[in-house]
N, C-alpha and C. Protein backbone atom coordinates (compact mmCIF):
# COMPACT_ATOMS: atom_id res chain seq x y z
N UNK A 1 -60.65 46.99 -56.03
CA UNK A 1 -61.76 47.40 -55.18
C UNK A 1 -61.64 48.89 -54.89
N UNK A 2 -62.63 49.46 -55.21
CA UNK A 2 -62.78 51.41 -54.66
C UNK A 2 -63.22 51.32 -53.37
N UNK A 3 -63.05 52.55 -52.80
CA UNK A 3 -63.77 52.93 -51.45
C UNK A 3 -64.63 54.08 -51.70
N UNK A 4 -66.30 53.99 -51.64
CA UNK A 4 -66.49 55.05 -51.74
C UNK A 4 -66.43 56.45 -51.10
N UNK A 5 -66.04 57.67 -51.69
CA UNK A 5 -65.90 58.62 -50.31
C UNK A 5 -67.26 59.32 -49.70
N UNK A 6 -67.53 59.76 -48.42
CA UNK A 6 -69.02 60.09 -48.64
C UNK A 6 -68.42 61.79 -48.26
N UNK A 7 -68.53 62.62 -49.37
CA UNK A 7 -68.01 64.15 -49.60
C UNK A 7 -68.75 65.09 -48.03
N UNK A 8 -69.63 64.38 -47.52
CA UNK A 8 -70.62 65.32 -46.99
C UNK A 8 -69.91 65.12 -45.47
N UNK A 9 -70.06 64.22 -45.30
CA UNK A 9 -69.16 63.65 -43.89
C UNK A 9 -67.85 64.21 -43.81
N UNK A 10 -66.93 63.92 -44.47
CA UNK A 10 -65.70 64.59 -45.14
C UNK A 10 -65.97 65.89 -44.71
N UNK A 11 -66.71 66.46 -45.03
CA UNK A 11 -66.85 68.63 -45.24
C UNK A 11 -67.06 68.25 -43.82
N UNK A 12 -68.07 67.69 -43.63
CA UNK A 12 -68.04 68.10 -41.91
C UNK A 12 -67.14 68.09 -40.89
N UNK A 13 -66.15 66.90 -40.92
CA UNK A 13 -64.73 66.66 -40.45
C UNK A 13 -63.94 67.58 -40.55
N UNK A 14 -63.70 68.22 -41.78
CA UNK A 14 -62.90 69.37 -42.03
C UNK A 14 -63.14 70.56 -41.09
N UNK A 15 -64.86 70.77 -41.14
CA UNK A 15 -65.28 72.20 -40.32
C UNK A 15 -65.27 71.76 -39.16
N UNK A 16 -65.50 70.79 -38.43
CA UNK A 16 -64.84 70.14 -36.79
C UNK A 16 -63.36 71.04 -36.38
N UNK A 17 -63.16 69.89 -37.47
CA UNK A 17 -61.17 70.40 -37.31
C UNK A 17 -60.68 71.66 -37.49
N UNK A 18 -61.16 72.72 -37.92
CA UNK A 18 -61.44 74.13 -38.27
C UNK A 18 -61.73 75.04 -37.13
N UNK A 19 -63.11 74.21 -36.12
CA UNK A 19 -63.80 74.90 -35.62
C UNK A 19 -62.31 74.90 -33.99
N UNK A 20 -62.10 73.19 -34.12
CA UNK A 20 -61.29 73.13 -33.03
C UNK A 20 -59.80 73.73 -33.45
N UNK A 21 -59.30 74.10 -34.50
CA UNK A 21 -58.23 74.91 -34.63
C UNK A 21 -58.28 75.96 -34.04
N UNK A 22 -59.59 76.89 -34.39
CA UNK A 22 -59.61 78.44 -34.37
C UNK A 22 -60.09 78.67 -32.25
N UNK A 23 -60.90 77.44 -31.93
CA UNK A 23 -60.60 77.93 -30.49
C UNK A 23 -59.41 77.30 -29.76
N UNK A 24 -58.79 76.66 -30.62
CA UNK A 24 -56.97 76.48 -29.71
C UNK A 24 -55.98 77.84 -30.02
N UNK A 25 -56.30 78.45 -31.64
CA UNK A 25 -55.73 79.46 -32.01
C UNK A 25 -56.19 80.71 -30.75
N UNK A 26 -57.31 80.70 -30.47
CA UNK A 26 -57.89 81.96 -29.38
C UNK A 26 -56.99 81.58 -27.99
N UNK A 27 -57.29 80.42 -27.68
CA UNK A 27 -56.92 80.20 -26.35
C UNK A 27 -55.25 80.21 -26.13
N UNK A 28 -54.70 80.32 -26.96
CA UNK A 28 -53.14 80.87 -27.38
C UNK A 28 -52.62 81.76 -27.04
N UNK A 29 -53.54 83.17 -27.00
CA UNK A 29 -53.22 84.32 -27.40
C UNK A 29 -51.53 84.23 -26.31
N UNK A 30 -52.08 83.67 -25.14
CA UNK A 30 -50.68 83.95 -24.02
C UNK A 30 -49.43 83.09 -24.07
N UNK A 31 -49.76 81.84 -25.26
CA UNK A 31 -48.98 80.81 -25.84
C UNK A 31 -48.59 81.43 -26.95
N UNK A 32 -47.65 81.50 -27.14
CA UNK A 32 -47.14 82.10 -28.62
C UNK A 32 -47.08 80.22 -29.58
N UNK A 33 -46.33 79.90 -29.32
CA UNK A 33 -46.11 78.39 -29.76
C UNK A 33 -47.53 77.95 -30.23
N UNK A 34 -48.26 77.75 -29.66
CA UNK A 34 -49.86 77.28 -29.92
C UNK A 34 -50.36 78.29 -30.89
N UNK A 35 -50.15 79.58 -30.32
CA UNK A 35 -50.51 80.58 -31.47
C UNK A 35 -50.02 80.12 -32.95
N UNK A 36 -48.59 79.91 -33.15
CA UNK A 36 -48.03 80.01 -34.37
C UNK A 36 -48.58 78.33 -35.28
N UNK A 37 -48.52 77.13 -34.10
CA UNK A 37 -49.10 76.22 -34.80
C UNK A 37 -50.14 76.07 -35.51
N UNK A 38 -50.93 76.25 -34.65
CA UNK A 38 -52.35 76.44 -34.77
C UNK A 38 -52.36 77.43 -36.06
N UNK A 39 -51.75 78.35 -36.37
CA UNK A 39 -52.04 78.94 -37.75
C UNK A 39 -51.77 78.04 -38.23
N UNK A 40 -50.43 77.13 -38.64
CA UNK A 40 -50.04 76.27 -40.00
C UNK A 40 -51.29 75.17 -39.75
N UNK A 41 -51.67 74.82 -38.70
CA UNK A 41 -52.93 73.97 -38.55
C UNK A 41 -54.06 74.48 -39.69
N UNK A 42 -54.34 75.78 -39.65
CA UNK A 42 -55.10 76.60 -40.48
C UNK A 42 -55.12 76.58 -41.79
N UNK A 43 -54.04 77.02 -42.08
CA UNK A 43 -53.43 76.50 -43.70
C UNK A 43 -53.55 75.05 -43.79
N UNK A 44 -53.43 74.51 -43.00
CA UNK A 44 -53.66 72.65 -43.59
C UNK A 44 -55.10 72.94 -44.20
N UNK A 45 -56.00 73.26 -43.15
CA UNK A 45 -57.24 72.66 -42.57
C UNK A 45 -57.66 73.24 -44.50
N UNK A 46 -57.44 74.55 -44.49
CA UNK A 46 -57.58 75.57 -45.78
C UNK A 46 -57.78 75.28 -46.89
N UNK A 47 -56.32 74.39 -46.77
CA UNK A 47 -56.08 73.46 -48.19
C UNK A 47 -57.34 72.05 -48.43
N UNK A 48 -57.59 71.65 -47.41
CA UNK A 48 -58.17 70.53 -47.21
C UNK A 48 -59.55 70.92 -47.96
N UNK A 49 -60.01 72.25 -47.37
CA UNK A 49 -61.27 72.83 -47.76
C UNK A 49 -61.53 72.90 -49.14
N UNK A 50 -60.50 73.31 -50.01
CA UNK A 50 -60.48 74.00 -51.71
C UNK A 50 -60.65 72.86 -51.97
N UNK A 51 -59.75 71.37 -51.10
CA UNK A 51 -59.59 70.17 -52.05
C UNK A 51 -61.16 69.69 -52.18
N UNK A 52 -62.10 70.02 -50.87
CA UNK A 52 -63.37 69.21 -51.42
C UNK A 52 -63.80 70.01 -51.69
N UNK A 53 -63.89 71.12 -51.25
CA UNK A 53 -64.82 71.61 -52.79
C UNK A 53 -64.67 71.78 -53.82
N UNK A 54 -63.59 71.07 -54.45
CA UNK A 54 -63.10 70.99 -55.46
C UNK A 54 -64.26 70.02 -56.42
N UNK A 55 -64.30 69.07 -55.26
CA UNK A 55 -64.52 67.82 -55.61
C UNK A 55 -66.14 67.84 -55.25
N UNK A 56 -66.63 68.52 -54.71
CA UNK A 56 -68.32 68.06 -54.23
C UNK A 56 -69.00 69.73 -54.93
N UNK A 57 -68.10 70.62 -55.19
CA UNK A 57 -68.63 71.84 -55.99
C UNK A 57 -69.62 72.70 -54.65
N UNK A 58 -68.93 72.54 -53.59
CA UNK A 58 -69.49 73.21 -52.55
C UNK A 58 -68.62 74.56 -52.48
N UNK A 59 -69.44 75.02 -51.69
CA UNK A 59 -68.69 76.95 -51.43
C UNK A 59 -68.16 76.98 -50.93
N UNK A 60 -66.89 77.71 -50.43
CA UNK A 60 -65.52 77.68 -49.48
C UNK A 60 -66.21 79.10 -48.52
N UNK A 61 -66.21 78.85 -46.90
CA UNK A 61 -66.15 80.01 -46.09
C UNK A 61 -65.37 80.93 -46.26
């Protein structure tokens, strides 16, 4: 049995998780710790991005 994936929903999840990285990354600035996560959060989120548009042939921000 497959699952189908729905690519569009997916992209949107990603830019959620993106959007809520980059204002935990801001609200940091006086957290160093949050600061530094929140980047490798970034690089996840990053990777996640190339992977669907890998896959749905959408444009990377």
């Amino acid at each position: 049995m497959t699952t189908r994936v729905d690519i569009e929903k997916l992209d949107e999840k990603i830019r959620q998780l993106k959007q809520a990285a980059l204002e935990l990354n801001e609200m940091g600035n006086e957290f160093p710790a949050v600061k530094r996560n929140t980047a490798r959060v970034l690089a996840s989120i990053r990777m996640m991005e190339i992977n669907v548009c890998d896959v749905a042939g959408l444009a990377v921000d």
